[in-house]
PDB file of N, CA and C in Angstrom:
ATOM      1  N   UNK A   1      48.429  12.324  24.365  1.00  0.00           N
ATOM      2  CA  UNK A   1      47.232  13.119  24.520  1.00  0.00           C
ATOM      3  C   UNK A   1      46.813  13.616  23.140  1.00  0.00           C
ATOM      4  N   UNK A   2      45.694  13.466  22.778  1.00  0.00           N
ATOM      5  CA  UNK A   2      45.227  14.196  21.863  1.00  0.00           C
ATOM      6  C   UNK A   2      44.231  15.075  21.570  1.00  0.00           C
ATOM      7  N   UNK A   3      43.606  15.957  20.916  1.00  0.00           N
ATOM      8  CA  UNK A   3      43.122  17.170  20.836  1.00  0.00           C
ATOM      9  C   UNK A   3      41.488  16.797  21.304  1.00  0.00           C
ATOM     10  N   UNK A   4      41.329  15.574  21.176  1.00  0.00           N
ATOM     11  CA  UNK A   4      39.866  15.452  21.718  1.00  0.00           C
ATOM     12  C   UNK A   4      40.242  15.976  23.538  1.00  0.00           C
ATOM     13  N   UNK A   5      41.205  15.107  23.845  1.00  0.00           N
ATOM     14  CA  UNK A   5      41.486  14.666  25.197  1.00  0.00           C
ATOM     15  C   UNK A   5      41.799  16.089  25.577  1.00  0.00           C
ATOM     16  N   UNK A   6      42.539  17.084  24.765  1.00  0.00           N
ATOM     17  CA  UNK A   6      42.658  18.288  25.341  1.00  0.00           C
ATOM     18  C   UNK A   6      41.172  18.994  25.109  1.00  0.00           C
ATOM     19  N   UNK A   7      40.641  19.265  24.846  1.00  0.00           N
ATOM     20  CA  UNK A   7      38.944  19.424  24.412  1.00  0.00           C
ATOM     21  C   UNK A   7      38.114  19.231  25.556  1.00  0.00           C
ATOM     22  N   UNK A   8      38.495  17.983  26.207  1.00  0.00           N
ATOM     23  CA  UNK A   8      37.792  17.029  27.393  1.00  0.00           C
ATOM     24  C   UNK A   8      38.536  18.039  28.436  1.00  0.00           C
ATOM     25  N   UNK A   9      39.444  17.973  28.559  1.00  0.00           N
ATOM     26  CA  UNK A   9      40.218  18.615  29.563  1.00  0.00           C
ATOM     27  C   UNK A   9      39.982  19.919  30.102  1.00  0.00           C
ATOM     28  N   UNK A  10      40.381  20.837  29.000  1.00  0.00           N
ATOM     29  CA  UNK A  10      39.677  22.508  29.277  1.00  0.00           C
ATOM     30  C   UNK A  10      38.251  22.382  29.587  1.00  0.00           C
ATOM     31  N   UNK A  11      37.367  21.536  28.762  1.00  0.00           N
ATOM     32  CA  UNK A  11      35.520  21.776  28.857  1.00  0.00           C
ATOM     33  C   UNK A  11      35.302  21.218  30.481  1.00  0.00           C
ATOM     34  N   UNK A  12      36.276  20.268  30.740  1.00  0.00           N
ATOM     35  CA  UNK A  12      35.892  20.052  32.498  1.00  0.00           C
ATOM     36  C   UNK A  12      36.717  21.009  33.500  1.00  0.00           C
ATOM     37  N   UNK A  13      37.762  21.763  33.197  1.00  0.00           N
ATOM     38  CA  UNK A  13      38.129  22.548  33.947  1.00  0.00           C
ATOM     39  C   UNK A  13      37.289  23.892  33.698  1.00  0.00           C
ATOM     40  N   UNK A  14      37.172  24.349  32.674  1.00  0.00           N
ATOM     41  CA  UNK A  14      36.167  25.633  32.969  1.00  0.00           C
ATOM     42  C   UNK A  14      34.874  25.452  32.864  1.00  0.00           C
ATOM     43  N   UNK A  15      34.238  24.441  32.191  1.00  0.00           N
ATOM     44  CA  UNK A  15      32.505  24.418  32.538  1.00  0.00           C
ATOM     45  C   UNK A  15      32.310  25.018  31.112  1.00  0.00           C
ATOM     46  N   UNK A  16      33.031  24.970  30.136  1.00  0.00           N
ATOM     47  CA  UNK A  16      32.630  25.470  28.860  1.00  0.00           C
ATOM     48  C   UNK A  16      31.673  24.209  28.292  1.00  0.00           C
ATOM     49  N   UNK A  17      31.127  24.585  27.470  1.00  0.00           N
ATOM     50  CA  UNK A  17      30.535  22.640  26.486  1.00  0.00           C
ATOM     51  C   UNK A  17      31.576  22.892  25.478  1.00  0.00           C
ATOM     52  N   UNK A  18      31.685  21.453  25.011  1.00  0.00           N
ATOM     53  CA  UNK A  18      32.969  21.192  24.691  1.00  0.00           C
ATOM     54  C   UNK A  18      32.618  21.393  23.120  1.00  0.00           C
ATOM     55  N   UNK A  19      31.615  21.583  22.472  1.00  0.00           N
ATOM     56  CA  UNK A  19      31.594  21.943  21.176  1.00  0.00           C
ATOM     57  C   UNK A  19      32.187  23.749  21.032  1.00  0.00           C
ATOM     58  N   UNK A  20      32.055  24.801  21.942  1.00  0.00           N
ATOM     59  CA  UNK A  20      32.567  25.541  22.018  1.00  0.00           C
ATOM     60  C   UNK A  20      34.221  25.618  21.961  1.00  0.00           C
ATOM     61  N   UNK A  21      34.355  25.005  22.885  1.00  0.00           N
ATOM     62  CA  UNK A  21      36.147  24.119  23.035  1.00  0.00           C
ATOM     63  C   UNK A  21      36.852  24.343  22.064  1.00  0.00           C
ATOM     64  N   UNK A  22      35.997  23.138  21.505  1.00  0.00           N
ATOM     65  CA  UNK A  22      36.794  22.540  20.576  1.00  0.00           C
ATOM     66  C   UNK A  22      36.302  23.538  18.861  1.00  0.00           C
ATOM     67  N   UNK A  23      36.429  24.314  18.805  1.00  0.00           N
ATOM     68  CA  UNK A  23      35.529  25.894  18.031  1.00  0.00           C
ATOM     69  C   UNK A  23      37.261  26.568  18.429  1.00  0.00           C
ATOM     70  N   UNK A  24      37.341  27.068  19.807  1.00  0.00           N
ATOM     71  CA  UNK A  24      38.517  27.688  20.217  1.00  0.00           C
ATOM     72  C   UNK A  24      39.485  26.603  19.984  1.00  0.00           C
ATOM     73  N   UNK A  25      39.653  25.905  20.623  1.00  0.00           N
ATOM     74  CA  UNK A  25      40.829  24.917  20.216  1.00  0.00           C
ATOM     75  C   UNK A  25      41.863  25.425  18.798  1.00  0.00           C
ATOM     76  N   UNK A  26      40.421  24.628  18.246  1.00  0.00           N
ATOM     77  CA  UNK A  26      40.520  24.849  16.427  1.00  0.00           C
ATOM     78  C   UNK A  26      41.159  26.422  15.883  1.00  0.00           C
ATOM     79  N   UNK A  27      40.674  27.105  16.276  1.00  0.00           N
ATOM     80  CA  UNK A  27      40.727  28.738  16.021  1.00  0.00           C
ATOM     81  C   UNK A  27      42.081  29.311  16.312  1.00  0.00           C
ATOM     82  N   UNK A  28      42.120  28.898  17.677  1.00  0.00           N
ATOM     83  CA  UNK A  28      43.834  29.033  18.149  1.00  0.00           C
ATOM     84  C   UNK A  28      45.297  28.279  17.294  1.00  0.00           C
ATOM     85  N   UNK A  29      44.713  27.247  16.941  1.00  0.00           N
ATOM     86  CA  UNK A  29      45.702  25.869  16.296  1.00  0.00           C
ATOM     87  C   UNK A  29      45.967  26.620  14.542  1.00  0.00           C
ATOM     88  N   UNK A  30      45.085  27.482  13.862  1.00  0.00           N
ATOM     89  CA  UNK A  30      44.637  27.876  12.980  1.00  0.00           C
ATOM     90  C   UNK A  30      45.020  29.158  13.131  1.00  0.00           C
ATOM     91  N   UNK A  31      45.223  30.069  14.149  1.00  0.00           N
ATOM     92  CA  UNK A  31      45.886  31.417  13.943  1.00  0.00           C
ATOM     93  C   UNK A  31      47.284  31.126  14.064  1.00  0.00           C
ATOM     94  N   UNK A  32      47.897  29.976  14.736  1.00  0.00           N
ATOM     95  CA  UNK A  32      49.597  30.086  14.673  1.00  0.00           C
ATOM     96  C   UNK A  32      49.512  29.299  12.924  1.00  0.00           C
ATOM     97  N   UNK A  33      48.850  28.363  12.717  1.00  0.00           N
ATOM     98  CA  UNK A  33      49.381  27.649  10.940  1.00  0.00           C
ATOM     99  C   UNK A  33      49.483  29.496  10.352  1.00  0.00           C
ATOM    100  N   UNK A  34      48.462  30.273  10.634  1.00  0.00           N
ATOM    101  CA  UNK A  34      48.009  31.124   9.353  1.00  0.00           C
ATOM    102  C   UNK A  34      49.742  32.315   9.930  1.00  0.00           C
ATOM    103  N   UNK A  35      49.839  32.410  10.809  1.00  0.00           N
ATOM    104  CA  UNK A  35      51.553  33.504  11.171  1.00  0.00           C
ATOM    105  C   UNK A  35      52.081  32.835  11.016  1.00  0.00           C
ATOM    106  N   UNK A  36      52.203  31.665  10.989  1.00  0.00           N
ATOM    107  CA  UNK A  36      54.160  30.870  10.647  1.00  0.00           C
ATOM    108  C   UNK A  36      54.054  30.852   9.135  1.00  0.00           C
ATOM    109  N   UNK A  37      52.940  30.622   8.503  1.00  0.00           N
ATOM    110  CA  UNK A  37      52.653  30.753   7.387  1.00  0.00           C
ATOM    111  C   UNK A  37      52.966  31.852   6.380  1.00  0.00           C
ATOM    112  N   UNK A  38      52.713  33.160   7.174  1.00  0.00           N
ATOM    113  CA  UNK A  38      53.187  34.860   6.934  1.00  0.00           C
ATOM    114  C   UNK A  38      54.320  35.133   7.372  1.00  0.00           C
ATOM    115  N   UNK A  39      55.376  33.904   7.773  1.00  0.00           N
ATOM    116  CA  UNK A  39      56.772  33.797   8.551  1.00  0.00           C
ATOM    117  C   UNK A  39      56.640  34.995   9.578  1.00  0.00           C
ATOM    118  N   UNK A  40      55.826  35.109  10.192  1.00  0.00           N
ATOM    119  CA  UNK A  40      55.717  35.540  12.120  1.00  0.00           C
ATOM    120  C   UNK A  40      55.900  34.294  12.849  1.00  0.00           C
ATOM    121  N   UNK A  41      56.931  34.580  13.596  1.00  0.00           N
ATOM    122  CA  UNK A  41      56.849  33.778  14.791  1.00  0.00           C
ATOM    123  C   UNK A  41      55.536  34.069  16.084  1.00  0.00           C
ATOM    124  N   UNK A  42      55.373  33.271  16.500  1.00  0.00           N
ATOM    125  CA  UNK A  42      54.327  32.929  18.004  1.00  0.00           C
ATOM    126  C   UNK A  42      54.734  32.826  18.641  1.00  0.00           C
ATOM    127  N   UNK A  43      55.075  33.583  19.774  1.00  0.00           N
ATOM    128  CA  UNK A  43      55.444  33.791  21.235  1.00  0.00           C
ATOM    129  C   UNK A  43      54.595  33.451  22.091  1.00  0.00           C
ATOM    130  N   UNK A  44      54.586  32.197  23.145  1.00  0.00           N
ATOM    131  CA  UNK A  44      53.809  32.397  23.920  1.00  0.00           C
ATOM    132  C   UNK A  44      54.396  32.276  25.449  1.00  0.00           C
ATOM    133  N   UNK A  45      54.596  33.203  26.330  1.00  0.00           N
ATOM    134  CA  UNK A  45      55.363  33.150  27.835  1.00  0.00           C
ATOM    135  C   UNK A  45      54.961  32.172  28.398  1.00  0.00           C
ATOM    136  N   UNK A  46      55.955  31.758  28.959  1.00  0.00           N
ATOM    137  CA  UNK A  46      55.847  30.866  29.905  1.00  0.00           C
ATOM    138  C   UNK A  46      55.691  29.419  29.417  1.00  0.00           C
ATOM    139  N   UNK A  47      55.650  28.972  28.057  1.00  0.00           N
ATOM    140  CA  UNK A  47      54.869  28.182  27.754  1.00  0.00           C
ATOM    141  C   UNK A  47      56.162  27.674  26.122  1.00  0.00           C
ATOM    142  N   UNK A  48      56.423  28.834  25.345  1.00  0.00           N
ATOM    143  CA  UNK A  48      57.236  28.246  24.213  1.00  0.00           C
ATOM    144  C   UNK A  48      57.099  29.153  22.895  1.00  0.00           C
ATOM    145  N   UNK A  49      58.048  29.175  21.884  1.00  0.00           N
ATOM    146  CA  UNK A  49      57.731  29.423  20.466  1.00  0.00           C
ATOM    147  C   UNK A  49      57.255  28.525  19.701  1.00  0.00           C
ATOM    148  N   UNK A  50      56.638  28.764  18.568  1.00  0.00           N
ATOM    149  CA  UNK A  50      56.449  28.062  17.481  1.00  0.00           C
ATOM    150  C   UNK A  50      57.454  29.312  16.068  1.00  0.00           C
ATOM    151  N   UNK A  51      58.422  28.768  15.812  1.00  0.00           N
ATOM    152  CA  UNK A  51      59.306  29.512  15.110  1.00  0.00           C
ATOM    153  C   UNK A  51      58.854  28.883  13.873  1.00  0.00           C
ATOM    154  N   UNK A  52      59.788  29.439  12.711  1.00  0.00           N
ATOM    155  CA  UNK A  52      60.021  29.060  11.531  1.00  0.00           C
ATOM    156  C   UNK A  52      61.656  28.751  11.212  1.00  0.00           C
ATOM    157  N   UNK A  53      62.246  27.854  11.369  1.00  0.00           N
ATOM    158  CA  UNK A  53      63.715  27.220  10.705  1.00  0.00           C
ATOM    159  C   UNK A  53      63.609  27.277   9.541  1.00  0.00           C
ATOM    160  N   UNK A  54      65.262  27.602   8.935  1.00  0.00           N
ATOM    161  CA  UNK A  54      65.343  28.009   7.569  1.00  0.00           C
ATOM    162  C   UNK A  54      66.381  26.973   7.448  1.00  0.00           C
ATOM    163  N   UNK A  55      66.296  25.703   6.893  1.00  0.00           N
ATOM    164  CA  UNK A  55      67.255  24.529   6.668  1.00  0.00           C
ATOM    165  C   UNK A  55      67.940  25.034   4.725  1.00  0.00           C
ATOM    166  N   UNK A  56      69.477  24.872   5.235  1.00  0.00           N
ATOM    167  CA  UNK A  56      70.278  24.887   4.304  1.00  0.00           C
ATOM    168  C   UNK A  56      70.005  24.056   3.163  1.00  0.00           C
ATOM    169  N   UNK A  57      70.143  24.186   1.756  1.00  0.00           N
ATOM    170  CA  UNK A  57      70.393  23.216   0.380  1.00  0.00           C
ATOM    171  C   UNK A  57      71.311  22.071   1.106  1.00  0.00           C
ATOM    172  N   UNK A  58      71.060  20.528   0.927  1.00  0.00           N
ATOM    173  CA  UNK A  58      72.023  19.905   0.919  1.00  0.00           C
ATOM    174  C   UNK A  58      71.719  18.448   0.139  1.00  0.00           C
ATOM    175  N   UNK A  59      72.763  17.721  -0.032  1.00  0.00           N
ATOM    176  CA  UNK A  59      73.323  17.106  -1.076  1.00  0.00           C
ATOM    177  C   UNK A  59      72.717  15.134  -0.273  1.00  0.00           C
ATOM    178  N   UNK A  60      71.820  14.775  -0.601  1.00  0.00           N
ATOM    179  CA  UNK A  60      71.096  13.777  -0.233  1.00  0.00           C
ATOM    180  C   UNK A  60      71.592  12.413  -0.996  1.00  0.00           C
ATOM    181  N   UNK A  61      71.392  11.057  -0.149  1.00  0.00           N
ATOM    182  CA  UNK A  61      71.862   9.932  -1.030  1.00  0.00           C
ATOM    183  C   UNK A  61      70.175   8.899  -1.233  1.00  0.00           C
ATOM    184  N   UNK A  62      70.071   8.737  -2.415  1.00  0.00           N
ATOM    185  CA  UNK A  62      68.888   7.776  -2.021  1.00  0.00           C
ATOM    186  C   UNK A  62      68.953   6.642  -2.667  1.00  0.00           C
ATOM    187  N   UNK A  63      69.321   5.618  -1.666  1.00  0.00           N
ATOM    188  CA  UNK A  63      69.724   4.287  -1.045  1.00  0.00           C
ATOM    189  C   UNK A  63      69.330   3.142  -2.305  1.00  0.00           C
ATOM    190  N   UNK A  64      68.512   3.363  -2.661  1.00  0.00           N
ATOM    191  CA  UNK A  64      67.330   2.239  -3.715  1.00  0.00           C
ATOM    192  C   UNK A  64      67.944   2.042  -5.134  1.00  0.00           C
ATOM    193  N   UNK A  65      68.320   3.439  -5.380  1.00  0.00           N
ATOM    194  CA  UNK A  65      68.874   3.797  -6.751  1.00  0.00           C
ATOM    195  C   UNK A  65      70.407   4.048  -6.553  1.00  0.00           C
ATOM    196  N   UNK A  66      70.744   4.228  -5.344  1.00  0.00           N
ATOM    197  CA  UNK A  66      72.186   4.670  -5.570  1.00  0.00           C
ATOM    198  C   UNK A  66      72.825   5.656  -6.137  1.00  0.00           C
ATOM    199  N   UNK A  67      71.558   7.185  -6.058  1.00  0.00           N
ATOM    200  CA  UNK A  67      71.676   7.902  -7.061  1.00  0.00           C
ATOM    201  C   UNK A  67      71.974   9.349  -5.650  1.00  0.00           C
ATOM    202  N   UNK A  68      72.541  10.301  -6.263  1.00  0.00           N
ATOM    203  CA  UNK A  68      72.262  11.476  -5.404  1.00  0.00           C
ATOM    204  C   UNK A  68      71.479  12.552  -5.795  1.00  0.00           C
ATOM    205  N   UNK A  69      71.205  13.329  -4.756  1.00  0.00           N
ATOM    206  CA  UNK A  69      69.775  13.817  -4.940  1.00  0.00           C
ATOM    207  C   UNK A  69      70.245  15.772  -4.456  1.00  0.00           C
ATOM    208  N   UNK A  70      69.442  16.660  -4.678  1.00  0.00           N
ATOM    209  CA  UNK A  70      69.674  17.942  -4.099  1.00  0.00           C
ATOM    210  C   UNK A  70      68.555  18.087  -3.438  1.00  0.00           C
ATOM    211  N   UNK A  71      68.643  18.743  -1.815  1.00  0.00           N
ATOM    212  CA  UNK A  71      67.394  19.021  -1.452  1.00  0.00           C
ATOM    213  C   UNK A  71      67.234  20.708  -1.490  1.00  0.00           C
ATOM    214  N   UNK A  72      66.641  20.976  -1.512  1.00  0.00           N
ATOM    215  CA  UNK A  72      66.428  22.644  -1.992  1.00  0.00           C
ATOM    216  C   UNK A  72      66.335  23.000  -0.198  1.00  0.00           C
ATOM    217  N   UNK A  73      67.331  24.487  -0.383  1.00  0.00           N
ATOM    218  CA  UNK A  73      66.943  25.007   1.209  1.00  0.00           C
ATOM    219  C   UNK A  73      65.207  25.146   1.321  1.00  0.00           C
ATOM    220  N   UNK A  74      64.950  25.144   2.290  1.00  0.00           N
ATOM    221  CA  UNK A  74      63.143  25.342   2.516  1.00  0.00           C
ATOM    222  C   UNK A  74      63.371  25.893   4.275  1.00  0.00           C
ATOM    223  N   UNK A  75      61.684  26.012   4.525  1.00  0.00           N
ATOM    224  CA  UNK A  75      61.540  26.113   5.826  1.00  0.00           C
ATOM    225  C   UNK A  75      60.776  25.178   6.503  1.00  0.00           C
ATOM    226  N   UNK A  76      60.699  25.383   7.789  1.00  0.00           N
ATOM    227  CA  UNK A  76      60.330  24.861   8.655  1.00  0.00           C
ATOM    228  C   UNK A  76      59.622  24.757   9.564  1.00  0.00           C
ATOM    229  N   UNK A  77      58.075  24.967  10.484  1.00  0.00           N
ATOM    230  CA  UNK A  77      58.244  24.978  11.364  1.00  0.00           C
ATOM    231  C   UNK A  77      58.817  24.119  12.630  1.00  0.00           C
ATOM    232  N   UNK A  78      59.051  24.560  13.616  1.00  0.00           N
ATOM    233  CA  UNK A  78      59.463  24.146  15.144  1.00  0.00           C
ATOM    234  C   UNK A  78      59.143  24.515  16.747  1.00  0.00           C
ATOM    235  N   UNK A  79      59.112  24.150  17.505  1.00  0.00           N
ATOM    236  CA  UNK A  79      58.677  24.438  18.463  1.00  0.00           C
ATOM    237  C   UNK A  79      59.506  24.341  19.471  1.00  0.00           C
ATOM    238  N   UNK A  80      59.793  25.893  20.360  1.00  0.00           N
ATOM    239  CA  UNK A  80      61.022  25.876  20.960  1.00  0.00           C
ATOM    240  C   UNK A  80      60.474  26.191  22.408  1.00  0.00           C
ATOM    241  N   UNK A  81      60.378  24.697  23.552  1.00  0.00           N
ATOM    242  CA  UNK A  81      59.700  25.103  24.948  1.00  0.00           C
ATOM    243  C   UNK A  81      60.502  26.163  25.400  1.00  0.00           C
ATOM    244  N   UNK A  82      59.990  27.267  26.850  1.00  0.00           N
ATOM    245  CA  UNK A  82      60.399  28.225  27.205  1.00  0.00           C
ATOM    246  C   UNK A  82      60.971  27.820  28.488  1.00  0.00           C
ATOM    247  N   UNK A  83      62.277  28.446  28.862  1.00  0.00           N
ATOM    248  CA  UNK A  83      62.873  27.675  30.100  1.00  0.00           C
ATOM    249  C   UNK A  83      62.105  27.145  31.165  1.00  0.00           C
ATOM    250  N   UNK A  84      61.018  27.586  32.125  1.00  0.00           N
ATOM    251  CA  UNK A  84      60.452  27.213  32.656  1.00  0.00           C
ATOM    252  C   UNK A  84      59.598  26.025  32.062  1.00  0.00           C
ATOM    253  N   UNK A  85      59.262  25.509  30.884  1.00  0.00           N
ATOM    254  CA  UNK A  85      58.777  24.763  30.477  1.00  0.00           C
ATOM    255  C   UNK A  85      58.956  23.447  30.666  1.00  0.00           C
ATOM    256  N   UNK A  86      60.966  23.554  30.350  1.00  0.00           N
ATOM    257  CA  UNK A  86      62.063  22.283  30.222  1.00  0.00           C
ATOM    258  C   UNK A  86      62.206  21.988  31.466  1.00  0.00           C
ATOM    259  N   UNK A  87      62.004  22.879  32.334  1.00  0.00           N
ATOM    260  CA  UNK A  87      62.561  22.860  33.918  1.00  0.00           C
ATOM    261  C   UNK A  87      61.441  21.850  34.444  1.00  0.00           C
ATOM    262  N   UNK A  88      60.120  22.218  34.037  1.00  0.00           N
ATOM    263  CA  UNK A  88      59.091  21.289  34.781  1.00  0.00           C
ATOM    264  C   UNK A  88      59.203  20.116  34.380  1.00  0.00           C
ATOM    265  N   UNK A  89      59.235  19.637  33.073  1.00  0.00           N
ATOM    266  CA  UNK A  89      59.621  18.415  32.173  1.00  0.00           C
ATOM    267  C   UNK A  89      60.464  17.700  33.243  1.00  0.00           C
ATOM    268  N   UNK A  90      61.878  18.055  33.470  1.00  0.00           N
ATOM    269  CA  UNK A  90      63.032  18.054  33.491  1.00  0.00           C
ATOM    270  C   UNK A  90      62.617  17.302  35.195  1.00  0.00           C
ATOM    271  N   UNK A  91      62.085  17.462  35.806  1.00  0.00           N
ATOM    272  CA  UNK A  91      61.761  17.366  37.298  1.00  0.00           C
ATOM    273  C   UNK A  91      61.046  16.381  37.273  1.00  0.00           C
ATOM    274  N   UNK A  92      60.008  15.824  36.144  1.00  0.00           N
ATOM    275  CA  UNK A  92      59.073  14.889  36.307  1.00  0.00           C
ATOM    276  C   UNK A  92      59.867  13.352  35.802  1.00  0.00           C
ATOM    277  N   UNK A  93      60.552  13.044  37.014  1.00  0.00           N
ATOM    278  CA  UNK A  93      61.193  11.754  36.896  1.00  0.00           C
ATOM    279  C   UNK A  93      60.732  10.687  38.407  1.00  0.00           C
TER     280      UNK A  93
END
């Protein structure tokens, strides 16, 4: 699915026009970059986090050169579904 298709989706379930939509879409997608960004996490119930992971320094091989490499700790974002989330997933077999 992609963001047009979600665009299409909300503008036929609520009767919005979809240039509005996709205005909110955008706006929403753009307030979690701008808090993970300010390292706030996004909570949203029922539904999942969008966290920030803090990955350790570690010691890399790269294959071409045969050489080793350091990767500097950094961050991350990630996205962590909320139990009810995995549960519905989890059922659709």
């Amino acid at each position: 699915m992609t963001k047009a298709d979600i665009v299409n989706d909300i503008a036929k379930s609520t009767g919005v026009e979809k240039a509005q939509v996709q205005q909110i879409v955008e706006a929403f997608m753009e307030s979690i970059k701008d808090s993970l960004t300010a390292q706030n996490n996004v909570y949203l119930r029922g539904f999942g986090s969008f966290i920030i992971k803090e990955r350790a320094q570690k010691v890399a091989r790269n294959i071409s050169k045969n050489t080793t490499i350091t990767i500097p700790a950094h961050n991350i974002p990630a996205f962590k579904p909320s139990k009810s989330f995995v549960v519905k997933v989890k059922e659709q077999k």
